[in-house]
N, C-alpha and C. Protein backbone atom coordinates (compact mmCIF):
# COMPACT_ATOMS: atom_id res chain seq x y z
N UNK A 1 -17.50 24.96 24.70
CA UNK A 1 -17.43 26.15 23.90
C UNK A 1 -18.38 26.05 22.70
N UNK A 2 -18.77 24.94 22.33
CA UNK A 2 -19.22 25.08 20.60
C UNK A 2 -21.01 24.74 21.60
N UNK A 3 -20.92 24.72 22.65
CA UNK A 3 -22.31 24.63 23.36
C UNK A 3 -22.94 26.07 22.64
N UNK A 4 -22.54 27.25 23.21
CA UNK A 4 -22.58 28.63 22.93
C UNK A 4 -23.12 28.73 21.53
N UNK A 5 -22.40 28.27 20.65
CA UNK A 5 -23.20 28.38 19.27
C UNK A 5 -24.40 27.88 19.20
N UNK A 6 -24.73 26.74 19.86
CA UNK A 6 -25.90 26.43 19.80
C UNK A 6 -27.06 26.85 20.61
N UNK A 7 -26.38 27.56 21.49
CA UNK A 7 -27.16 28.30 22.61
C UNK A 7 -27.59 29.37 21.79
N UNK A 8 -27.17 30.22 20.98
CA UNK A 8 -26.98 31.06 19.32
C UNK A 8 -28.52 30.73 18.71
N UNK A 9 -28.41 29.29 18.62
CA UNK A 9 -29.79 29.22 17.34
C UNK A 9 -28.66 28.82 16.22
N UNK A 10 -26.92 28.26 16.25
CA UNK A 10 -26.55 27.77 15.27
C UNK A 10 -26.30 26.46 15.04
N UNK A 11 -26.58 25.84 14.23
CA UNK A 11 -26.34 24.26 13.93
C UNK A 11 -24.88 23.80 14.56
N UNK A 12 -25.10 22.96 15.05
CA UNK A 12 -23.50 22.70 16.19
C UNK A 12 -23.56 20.65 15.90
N UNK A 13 -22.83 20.71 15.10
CA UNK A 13 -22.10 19.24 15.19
C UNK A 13 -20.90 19.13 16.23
N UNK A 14 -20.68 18.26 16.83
CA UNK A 14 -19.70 17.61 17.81
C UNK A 14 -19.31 16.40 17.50
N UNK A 15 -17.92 16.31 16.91
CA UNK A 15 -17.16 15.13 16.83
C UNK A 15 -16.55 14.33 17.95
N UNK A 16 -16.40 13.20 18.50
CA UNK A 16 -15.48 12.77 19.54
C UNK A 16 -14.98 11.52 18.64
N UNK A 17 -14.03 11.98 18.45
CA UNK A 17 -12.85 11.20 17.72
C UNK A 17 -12.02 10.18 18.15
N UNK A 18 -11.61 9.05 17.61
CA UNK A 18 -11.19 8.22 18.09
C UNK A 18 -9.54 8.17 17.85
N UNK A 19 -9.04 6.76 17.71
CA UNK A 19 -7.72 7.30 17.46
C UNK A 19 -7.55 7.37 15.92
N UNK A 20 -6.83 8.04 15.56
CA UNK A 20 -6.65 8.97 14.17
C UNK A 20 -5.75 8.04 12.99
N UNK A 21 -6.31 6.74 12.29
CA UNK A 21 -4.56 6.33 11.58
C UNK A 21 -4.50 7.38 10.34
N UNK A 22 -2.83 7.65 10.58
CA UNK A 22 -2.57 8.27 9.42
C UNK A 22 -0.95 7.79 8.98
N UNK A 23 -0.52 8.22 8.06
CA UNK A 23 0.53 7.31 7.96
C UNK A 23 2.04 7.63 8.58
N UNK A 24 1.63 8.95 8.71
CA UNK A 24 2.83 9.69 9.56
C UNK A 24 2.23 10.56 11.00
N UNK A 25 3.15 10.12 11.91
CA UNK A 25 2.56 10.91 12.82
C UNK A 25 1.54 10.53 14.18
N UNK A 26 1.78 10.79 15.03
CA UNK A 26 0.33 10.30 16.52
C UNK A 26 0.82 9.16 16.86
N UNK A 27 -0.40 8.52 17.22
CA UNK A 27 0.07 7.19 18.15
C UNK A 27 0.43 5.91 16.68
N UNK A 28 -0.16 6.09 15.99
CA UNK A 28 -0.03 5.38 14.80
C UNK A 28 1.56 4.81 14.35
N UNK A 29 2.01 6.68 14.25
CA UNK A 29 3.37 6.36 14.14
C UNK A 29 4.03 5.79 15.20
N UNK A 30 3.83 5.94 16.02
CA UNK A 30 4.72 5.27 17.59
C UNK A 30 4.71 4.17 17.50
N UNK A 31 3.22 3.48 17.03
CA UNK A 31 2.58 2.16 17.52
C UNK A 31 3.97 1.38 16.18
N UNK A 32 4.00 1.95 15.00
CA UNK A 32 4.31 1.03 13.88
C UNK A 32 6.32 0.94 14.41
N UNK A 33 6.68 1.86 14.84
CA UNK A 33 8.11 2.14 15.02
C UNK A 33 8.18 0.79 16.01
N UNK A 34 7.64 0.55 16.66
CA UNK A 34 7.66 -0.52 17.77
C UNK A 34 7.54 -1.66 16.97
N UNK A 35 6.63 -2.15 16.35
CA UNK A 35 6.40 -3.02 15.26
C UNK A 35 7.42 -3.32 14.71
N UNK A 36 8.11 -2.27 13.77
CA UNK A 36 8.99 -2.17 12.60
C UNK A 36 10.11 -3.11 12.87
N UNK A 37 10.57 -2.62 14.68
CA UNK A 37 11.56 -2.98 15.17
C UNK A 37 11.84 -4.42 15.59
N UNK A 38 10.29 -5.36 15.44
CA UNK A 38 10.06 -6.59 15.47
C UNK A 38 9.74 -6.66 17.23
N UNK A 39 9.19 -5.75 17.46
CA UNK A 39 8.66 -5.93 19.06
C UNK A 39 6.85 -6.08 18.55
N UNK A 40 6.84 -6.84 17.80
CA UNK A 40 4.73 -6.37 17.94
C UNK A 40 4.38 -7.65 19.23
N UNK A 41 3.55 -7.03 19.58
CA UNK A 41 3.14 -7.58 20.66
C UNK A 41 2.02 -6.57 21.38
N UNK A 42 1.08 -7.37 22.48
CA UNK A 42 -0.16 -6.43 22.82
C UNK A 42 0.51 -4.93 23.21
N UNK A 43 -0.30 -4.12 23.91
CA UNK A 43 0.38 -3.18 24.83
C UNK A 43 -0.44 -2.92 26.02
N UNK A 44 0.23 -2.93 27.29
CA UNK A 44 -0.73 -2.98 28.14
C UNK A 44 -1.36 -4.59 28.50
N UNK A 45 -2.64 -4.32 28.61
CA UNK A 45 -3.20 -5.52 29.09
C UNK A 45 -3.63 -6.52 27.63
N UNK A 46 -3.59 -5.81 26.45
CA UNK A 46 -4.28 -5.83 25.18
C UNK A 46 -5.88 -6.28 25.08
N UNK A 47 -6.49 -6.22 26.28
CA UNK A 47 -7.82 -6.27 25.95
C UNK A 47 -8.54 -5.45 25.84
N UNK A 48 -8.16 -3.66 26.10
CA UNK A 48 -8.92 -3.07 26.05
C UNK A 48 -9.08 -2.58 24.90
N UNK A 49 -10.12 -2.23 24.29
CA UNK A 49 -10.27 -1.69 23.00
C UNK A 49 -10.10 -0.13 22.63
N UNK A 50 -9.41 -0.47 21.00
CA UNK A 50 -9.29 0.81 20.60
C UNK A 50 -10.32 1.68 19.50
N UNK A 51 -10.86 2.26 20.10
CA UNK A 51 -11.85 2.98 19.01
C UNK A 51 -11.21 4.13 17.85
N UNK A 52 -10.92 3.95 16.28
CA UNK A 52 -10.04 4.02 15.93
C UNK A 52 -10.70 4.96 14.35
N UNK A 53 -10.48 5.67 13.28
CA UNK A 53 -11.28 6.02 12.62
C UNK A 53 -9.61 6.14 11.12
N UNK A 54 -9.81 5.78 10.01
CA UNK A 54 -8.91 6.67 8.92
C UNK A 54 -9.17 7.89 8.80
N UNK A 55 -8.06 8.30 8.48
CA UNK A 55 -7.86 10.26 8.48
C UNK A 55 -8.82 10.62 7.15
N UNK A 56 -9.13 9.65 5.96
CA UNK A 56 -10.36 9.84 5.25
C UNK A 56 -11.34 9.78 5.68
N UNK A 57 -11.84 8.91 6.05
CA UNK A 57 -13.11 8.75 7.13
C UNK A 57 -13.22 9.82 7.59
N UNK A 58 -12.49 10.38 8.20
CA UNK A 58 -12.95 11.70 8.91
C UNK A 58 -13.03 12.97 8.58
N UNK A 59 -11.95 13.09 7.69
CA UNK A 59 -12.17 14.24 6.55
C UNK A 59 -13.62 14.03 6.19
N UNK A 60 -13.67 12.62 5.64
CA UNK A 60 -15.10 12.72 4.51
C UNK A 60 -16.37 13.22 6.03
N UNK A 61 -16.37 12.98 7.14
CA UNK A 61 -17.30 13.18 8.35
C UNK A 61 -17.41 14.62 8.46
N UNK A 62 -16.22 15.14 8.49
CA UNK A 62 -16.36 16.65 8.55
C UNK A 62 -16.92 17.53 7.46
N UNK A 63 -16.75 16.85 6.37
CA UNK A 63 -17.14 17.26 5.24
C UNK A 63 -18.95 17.08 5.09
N UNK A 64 -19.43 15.86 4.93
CA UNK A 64 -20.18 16.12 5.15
C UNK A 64 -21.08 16.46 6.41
N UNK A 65 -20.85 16.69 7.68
CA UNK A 65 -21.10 17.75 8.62
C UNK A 65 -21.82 19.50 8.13
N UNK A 66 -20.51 19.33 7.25
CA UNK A 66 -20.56 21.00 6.26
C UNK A 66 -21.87 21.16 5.82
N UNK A 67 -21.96 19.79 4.84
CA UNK A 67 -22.83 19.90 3.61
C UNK A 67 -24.26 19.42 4.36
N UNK A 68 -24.28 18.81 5.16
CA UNK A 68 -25.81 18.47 5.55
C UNK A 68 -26.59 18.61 6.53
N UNK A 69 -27.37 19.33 6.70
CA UNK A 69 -27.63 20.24 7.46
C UNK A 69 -28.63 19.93 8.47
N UNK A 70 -29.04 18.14 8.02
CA UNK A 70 -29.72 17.00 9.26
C UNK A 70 -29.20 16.96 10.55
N UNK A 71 -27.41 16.96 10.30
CA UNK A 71 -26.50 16.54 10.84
C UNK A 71 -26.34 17.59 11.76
N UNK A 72 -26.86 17.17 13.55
CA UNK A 72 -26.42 17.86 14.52
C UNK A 72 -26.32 17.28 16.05
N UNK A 73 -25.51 18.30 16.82
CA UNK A 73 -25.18 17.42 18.32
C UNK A 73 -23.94 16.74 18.36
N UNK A 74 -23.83 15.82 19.06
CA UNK A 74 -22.49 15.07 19.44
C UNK A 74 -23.04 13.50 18.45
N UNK A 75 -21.43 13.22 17.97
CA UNK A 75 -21.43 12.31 17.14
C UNK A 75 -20.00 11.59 17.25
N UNK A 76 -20.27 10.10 17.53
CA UNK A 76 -18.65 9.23 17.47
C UNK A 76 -17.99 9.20 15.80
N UNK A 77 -17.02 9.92 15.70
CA UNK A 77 -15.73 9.10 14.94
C UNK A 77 -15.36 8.27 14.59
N UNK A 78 -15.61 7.04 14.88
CA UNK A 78 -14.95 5.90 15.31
C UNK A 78 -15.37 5.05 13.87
N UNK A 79 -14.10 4.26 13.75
CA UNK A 79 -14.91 3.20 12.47
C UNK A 79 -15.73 2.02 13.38
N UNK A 80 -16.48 1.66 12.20
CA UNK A 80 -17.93 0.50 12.86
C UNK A 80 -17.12 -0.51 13.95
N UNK A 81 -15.82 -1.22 13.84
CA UNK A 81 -15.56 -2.05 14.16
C UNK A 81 -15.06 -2.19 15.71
N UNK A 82 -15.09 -2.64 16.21
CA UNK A 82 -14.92 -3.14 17.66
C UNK A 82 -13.38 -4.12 17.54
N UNK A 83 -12.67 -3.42 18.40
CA UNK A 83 -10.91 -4.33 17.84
C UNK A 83 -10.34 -3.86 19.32
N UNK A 84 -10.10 -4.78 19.45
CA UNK A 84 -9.27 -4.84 20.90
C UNK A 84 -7.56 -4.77 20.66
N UNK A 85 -6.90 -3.86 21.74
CA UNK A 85 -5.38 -3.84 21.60
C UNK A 85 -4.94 -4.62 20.95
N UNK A 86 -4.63 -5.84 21.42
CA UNK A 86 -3.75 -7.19 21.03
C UNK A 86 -4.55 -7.13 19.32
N UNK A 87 -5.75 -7.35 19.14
CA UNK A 87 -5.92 -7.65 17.73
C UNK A 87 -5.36 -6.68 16.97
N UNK A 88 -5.44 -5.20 17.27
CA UNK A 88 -4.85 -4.07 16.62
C UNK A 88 -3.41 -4.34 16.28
N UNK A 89 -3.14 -4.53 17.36
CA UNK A 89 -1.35 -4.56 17.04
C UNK A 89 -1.21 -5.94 16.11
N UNK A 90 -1.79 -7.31 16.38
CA UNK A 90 -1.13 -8.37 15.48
C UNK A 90 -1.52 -7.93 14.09
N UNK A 91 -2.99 -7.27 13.66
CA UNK A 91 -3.55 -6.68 12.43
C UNK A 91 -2.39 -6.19 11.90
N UNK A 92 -1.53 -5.25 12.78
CA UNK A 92 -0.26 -4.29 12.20
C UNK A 92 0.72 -4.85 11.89
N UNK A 93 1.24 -6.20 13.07
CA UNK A 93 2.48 -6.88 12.50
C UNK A 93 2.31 -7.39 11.46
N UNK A 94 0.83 -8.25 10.72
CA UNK A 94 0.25 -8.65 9.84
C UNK A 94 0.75 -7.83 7.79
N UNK A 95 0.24 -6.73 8.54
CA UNK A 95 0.27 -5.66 7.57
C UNK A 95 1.57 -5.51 7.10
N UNK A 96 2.53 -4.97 8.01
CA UNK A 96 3.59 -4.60 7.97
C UNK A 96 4.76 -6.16 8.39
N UNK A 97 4.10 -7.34 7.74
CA UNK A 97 4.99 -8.71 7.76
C UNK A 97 5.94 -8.64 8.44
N UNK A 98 5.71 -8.35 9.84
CA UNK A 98 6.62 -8.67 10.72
C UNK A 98 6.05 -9.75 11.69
N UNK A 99 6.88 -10.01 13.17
CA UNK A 99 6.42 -10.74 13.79
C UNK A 99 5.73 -9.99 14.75
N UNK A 100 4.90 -10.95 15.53
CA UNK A 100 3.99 -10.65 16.45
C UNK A 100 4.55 -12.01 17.87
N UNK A 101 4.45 -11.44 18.60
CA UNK A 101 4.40 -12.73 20.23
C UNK A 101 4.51 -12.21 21.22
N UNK A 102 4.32 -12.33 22.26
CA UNK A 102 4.00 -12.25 23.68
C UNK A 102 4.87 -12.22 24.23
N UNK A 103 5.57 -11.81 25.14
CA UNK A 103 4.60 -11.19 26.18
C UNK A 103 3.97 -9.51 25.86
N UNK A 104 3.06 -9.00 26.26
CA UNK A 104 2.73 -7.67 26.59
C UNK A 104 3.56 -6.95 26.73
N UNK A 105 3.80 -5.64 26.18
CA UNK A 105 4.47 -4.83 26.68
C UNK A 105 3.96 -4.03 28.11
N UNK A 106 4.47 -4.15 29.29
CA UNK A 106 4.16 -3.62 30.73
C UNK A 106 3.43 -2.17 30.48
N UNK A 107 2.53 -1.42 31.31
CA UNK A 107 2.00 -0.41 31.17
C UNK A 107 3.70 0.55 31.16
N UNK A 108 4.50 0.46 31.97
CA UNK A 108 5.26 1.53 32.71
C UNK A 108 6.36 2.09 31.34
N UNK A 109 6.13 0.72 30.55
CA UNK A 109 6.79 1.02 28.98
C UNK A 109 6.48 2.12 28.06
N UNK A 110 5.12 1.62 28.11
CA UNK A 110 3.85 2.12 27.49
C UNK A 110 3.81 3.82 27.84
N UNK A 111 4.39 4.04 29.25
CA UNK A 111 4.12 5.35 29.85
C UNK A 111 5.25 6.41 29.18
N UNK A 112 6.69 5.28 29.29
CA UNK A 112 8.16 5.98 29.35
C UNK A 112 8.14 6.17 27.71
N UNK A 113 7.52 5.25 26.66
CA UNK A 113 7.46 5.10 25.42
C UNK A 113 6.42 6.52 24.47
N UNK A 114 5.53 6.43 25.31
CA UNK A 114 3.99 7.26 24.42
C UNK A 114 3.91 8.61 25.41
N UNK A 115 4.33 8.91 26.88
CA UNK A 115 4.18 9.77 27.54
C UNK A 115 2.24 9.83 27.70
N UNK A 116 1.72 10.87 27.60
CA UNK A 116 0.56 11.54 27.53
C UNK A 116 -0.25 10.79 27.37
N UNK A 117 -0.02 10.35 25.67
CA UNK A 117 -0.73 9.67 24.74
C UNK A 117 -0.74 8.07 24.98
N UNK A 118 -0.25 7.59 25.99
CA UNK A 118 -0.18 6.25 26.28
C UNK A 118 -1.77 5.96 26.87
N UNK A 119 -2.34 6.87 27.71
CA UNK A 119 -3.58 6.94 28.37
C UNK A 119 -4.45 6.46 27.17
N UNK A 120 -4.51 7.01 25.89
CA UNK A 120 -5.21 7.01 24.52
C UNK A 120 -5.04 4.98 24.64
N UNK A 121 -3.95 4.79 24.79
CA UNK A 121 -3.59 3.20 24.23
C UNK A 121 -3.86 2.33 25.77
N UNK A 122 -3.61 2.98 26.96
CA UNK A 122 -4.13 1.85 27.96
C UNK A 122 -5.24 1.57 28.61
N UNK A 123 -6.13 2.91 28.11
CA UNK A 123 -7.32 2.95 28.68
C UNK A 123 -8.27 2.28 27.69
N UNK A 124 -8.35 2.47 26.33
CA UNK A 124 -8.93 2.07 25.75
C UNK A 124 -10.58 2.64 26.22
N UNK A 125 -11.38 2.09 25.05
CA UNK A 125 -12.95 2.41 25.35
C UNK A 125 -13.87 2.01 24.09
N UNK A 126 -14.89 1.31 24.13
CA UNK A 126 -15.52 0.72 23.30
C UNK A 126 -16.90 1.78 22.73
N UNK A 127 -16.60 2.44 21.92
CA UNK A 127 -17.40 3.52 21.51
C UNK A 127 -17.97 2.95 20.33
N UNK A 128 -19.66 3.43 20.13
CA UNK A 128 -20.01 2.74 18.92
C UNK A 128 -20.07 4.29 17.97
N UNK A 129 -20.00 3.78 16.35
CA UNK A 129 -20.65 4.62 15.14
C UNK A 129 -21.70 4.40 14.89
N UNK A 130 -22.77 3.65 15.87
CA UNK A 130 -24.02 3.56 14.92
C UNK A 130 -24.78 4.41 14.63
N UNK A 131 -24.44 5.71 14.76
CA UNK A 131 -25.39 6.74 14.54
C UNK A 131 -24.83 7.28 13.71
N UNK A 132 -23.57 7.34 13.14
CA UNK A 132 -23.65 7.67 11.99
C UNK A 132 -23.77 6.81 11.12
N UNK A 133 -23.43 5.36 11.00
CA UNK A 133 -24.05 3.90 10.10
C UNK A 133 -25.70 4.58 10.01
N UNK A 134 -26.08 4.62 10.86
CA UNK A 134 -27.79 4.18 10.47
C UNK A 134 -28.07 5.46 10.28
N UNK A 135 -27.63 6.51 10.20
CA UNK A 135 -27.72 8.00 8.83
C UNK A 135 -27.03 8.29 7.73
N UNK A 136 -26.85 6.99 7.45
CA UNK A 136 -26.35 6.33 5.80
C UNK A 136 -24.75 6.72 5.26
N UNK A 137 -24.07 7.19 6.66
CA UNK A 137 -22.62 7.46 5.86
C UNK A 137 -21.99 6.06 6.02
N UNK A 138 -21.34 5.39 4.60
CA UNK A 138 -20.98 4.40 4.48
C UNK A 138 -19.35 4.88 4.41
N UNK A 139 -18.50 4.03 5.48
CA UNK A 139 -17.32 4.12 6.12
C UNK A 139 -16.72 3.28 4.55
N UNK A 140 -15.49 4.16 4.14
CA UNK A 140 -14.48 3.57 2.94
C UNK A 140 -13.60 2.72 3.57
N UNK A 141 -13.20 2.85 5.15
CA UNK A 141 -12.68 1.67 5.79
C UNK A 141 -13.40 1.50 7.08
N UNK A 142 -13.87 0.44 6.90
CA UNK A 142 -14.92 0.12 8.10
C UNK A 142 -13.97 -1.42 9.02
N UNK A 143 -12.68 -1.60 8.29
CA UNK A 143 -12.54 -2.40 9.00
C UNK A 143 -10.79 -2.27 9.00
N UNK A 144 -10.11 -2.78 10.17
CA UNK A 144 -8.73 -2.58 10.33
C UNK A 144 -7.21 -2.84 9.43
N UNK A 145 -7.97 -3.75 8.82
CA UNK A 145 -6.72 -4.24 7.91
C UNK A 145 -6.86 -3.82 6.49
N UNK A 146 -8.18 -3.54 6.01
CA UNK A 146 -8.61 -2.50 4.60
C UNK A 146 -7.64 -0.88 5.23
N UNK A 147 -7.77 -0.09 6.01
CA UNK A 147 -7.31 0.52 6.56
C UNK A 147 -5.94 0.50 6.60
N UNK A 148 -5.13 -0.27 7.48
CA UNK A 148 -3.73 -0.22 7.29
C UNK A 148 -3.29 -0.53 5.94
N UNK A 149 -3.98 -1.60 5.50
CA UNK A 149 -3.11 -1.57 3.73
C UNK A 149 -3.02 -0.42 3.00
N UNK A 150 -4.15 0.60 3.14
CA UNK A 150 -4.20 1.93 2.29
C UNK A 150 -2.91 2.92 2.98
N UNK A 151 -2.68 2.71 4.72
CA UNK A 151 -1.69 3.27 4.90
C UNK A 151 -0.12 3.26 4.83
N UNK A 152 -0.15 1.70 4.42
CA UNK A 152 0.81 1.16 4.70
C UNK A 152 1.10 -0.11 3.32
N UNK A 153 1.03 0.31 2.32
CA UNK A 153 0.84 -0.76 0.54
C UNK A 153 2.40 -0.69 0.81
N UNK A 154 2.39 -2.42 0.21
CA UNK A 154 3.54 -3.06 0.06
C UNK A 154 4.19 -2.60 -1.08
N UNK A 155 5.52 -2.15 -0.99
CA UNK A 155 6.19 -1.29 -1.84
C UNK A 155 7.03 -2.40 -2.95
């Protein structure tokens, strides 16, 4: 659909977004309720990776999208970093000082647990940002555990 605008003659940015942390809400929230409960552990196979972005980060992406008018076509979301399941989740038990251990949680958990959105967590996919890195937007969390602390500060 946003092809059409550009078919137009209008400037057309395209986001493909990764997964979204925010502090309430999505897979985020699912992922931490599991945690909380002292189940951290991979999910799935935990090697596949999650391409993952803060809800600032992306505000600030859309924002400047608005404002700069270089900025066009399809563009990844994703923060710089490359983090595989299992590291994601121990990063979280980390954060949120709980425990972390093995075994995996089975996909069929994963299915009965997340529904839809489990596909988001078992498929995983290794998407890069370097195109927006090397057109100078500097990520406020470029890395997983700067990230969860802002979502998640020890009270």
């Amino acid at each position: 659909m946003a092809d059409r605008f550009k078919e137009s003659g209008i400037r057309t940015v395209k986001f493909r977004t990764g997964v979204v942390l925010a502090e309430k809400g999505g897979v985020l929230g699912r992922m931490t309720t599991v945690v909380k409960l002292g189940i951290g552990s991979p999910l799935g196979s935990g090697k596949q990776y999650i391409p993952w972005i803060h809800v600032d980060d992306l505000c600030n992406l859309y924002l400047r999208a608005i404002k700069d008018q270089s900025m066009m076509g399809a563009w990844n979301a994703v923060a710089p970093e490359h983090i595989t399941n299992s590291e994601f989740m121990r990063t979280l038990a980390e954060v949120l000082e709980k425990p972390f251990f093995f075994p995996a949680v089975p996909s069929f958990v994963l299915k009965t647990l997340f529904g839809k959105m489990s596909g988001i967590i078992l498929e995983g996919s290794r998407i890069s940002s370097g195109k927006i890195v090397s057109s100078g937007y500097e990520f406020e969390y470029p890395g997983l555990g700067k990230a969860l602390k802002n979502l998640f500060p020890k009270r």
